[in-house]
Protein backbone atom coordinates (compact mmCIF):
# COMPACT_ATOMS: atom_id res chain seq x y z
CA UNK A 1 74.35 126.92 95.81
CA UNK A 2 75.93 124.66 98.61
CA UNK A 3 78.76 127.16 100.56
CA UNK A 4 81.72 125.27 99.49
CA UNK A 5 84.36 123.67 102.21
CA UNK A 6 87.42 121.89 102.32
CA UNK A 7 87.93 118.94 105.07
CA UNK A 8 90.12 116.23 105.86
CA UNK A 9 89.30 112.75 105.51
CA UNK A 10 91.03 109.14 105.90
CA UNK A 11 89.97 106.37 103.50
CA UNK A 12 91.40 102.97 103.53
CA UNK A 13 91.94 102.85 100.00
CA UNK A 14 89.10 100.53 99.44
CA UNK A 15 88.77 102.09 96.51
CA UNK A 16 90.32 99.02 96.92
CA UNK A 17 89.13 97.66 93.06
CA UNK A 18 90.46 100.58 91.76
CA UNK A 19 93.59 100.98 93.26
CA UNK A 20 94.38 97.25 92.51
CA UNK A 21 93.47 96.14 95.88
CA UNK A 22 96.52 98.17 97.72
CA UNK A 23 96.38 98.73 101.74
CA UNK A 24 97.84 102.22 101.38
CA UNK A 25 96.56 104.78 104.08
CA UNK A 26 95.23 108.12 102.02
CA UNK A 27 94.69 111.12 103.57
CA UNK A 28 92.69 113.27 101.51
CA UNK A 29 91.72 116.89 101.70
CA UNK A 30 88.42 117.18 99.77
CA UNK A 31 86.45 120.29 98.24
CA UNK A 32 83.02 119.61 98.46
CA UNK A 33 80.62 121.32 96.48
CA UNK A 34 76.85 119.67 96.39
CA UNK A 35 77.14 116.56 94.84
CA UNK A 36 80.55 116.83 93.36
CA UNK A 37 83.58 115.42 95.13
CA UNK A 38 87.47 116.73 94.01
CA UNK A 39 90.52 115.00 95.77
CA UNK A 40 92.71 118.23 96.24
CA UNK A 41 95.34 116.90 98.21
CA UNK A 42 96.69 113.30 98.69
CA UNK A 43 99.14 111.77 101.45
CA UNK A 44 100.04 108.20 101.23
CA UNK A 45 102.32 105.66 103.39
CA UNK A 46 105.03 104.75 101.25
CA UNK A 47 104.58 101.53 99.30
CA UNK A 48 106.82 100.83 96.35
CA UNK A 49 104.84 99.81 93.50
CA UNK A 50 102.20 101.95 94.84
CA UNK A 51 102.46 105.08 93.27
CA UNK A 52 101.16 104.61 89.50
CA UNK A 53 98.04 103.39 90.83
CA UNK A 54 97.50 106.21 93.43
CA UNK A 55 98.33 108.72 90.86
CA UNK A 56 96.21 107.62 88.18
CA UNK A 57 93.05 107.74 90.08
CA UNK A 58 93.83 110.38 91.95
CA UNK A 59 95.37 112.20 89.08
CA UNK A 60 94.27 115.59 90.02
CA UNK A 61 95.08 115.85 93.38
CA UNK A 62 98.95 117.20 95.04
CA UNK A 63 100.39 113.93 96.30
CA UNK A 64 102.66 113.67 99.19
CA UNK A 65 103.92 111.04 101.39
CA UNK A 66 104.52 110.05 104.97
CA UNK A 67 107.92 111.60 106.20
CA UNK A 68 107.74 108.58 108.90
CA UNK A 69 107.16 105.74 106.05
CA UNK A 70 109.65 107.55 104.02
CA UNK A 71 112.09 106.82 106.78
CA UNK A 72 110.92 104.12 107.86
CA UNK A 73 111.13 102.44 104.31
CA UNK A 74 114.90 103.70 104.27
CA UNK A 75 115.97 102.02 107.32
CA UNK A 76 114.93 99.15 106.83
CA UNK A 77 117.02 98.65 103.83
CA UNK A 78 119.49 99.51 106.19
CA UNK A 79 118.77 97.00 108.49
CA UNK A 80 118.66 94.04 105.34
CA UNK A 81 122.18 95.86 104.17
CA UNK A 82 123.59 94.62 107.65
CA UNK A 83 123.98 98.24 108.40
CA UNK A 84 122.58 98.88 111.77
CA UNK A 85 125.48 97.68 113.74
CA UNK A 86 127.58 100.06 112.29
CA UNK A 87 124.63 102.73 112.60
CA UNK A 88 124.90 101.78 116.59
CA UNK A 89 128.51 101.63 117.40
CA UNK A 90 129.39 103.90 114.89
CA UNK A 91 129.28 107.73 115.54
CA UNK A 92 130.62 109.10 112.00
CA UNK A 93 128.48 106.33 109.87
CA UNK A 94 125.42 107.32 112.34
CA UNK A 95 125.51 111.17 111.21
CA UNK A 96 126.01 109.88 107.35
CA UNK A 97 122.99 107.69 107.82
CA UNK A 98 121.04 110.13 110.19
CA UNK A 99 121.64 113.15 107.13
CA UNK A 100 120.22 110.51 104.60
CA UNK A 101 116.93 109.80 106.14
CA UNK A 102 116.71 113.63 107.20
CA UNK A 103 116.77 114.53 103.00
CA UNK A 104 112.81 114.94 102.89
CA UNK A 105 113.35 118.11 104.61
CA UNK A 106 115.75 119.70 101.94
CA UNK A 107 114.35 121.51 98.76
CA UNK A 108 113.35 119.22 96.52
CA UNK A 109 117.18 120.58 94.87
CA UNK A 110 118.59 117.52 96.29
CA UNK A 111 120.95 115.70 94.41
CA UNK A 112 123.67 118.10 95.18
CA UNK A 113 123.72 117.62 98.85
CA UNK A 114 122.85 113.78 97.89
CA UNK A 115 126.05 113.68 95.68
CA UNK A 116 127.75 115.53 98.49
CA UNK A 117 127.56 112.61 101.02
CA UNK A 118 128.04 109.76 98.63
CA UNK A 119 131.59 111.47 98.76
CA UNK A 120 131.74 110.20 102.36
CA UNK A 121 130.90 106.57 101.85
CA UNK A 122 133.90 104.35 102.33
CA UNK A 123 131.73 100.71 102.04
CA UNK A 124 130.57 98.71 99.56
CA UNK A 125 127.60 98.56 101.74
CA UNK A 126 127.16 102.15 102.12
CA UNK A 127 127.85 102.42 98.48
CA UNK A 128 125.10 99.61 98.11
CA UNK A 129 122.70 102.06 100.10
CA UNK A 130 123.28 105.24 97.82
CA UNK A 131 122.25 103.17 94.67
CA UNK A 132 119.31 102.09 96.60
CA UNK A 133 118.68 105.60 97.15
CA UNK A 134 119.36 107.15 93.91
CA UNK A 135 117.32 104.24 91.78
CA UNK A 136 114.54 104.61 94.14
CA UNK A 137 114.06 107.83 95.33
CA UNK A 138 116.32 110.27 93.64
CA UNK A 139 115.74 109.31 89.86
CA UNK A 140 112.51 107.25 89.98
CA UNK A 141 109.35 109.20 87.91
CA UNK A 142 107.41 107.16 90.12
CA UNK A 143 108.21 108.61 93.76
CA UNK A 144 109.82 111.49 92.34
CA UNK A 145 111.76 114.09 94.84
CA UNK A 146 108.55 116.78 95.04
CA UNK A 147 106.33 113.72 96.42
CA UNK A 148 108.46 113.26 99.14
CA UNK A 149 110.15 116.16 100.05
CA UNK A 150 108.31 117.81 103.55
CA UNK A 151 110.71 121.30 103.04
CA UNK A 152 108.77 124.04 105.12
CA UNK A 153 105.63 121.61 105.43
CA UNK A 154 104.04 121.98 109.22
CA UNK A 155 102.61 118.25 108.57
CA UNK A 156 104.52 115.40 107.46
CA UNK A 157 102.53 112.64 108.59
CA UNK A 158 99.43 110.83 108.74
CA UNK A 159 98.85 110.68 112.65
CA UNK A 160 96.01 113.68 112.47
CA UNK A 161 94.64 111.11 110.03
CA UNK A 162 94.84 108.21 111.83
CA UNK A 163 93.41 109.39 114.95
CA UNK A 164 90.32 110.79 112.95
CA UNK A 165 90.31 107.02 111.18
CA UNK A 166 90.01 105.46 115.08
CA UNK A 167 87.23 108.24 115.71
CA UNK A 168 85.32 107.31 112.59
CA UNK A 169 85.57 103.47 113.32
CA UNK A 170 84.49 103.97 116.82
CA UNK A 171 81.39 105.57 115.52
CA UNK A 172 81.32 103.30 113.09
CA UNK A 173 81.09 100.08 116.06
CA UNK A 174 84.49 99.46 115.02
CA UNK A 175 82.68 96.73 112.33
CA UNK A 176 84.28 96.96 108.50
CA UNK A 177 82.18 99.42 106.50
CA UNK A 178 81.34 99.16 102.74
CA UNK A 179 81.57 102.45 100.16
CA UNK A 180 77.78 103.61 101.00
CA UNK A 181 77.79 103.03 104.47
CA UNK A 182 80.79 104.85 104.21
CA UNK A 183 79.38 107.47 102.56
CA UNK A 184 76.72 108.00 104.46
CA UNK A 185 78.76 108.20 107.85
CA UNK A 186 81.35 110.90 105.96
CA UNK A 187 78.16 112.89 105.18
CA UNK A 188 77.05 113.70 109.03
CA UNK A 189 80.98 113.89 109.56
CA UNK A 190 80.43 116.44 106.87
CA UNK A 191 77.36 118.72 108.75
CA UNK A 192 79.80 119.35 111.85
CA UNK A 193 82.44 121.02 109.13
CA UNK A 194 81.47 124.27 109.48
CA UNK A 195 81.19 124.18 113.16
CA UNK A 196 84.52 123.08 113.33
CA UNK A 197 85.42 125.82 111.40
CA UNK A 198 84.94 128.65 113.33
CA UNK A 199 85.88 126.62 116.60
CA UNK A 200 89.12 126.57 115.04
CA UNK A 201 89.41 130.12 114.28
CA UNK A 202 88.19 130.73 117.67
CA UNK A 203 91.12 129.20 118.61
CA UNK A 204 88.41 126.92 120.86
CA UNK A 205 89.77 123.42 119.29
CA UNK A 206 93.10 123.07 118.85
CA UNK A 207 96.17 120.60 117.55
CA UNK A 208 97.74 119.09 120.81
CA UNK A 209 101.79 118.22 120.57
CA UNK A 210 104.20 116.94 123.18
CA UNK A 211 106.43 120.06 124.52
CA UNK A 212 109.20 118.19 122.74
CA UNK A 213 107.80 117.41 119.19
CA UNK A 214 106.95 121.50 119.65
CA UNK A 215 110.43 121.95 120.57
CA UNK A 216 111.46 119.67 118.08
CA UNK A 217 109.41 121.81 115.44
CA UNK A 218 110.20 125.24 116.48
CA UNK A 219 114.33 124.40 115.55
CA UNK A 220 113.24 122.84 112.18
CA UNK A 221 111.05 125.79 111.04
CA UNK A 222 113.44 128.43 112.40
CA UNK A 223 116.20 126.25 110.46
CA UNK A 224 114.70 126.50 106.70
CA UNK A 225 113.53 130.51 107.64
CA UNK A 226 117.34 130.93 107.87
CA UNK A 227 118.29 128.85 104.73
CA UNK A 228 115.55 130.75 102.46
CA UNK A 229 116.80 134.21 104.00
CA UNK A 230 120.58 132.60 103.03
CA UNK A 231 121.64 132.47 106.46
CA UNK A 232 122.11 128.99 106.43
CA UNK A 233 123.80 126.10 103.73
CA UNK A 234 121.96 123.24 102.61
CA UNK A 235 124.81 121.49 104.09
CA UNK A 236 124.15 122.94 107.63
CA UNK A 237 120.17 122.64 107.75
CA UNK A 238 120.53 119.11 106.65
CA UNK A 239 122.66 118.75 109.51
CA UNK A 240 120.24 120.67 111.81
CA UNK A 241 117.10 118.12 110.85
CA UNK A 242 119.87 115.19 111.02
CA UNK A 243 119.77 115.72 114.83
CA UNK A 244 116.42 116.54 114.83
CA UNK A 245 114.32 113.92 113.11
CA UNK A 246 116.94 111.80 111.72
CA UNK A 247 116.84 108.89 114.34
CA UNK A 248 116.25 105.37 113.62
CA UNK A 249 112.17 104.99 113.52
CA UNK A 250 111.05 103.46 116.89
């Protein structure tokens, strides 16, 4: 029998028939065992309307979304709100707003702490934004809190993904590539697996980060150790990750 193995693969969901023809970036952690092919793991961009279809063909797998896209998608209704003005010039509306694109890395126990800061809003445009926020993202079966919610997650993103897509196109000639030729190029990916394995464990490949995104990282993960061991409110990590990763997406 074929050692199993579990690897990490992007796919631009050209699966595209099935997934009604959506552009949505999957990463996919696969377990591969002979000829059979299980989708354990699933991180998409965010994309409303989006979800169903993800989830019904990849029904099986844990699905997750982009932290960035999640953020991303969030300020830019704050931009169409005629909010980012105020998010500039503003220091006290900058912290709200900073806190509300920071909530991916509470619990997924997060309407308290959402409920919490809709206290604070004193605008019919802020107030616009928390309805956003609650029909969308709070209460919505579709993106429900657990998809998006990164708390205690190392990886929050699709970059690892994307700079493994720009590898595989490269070897690919960087021409488009249908499902067999596809395939076929994810199956020699697929014979350097094991090497890459025990390179890893040998520590002899490695992740690379910027000092400050390790900085950054090391005073997130230290922050939820403290609020699981109690040490720390809900209020105050939120506040800790506000200043952290809360900024307006570049």
């Amino acid at each position: 029998m074929t050692k199993p193995s579990t690897y990490e693969v992007q796919i631009k969901e050209s699966l595209k028939t099935k997934l009604r023809k959506t552009t949505t970036d999957a990463v996919l952690v696969i377990e591969h065992r002979s000829t059979k092919i299980r989708c354990l793991h699933c991180q998409t961009k965010i994309e409303i309307g989006k979800g169903k279809p993800i989830r019904r063909h990849l029904n099986s797998a844990a699905h997750q979304s982009s932290n960035f896209h999640w953020k991303q998608s969030v300020y830019r209704k704050i931009q169409a709100l005629g909010l980012a003005p105020m998010y500039t010039r503003d220091e006290e509306k900058r912290l709200l707003l900073q806190q509300l694109m920071a909530l991916p890395f509470l619990p997924v126990e997060v309407v308290p702490e959402f409920r919490r800061l809709r206290l604070q809003s004193d605008s019919p445009l802020i107030d616009e934004l928390f309805d956003y926020l609650e029909s969308t993202w709070i209460t919505n079966p579709t993106w429900p809190v657990r998809v998006w919610s990164t708390y205690g997650k190392a990886i929050r993103t699709n970059n690892d993904a994307e700079g493994y897509n720009h590898r595989l196109n490269r070897r690919a000639g960087g021409k488009s590539m249908g499902v067999y030729q596809l395939s076929s190029l994810l199956f020699k990916e697929s014979q350097l697996v094991d090497l890459t394995v025990r390179m890893v464990d040998r520590r002899l490949l490695t992740r690379h980060q910027r000092r400050q995104t390790r900085t950054m990282q090391a005073r997130v993960f230290r922050a939820w150790e403290e609020h699981r061991d109690g040490e720390r409110t809900t209020q105050d990590l939120l506040t800790v990750c506000a200043h952290s990763y809360g900024h307006a997406p570049a």
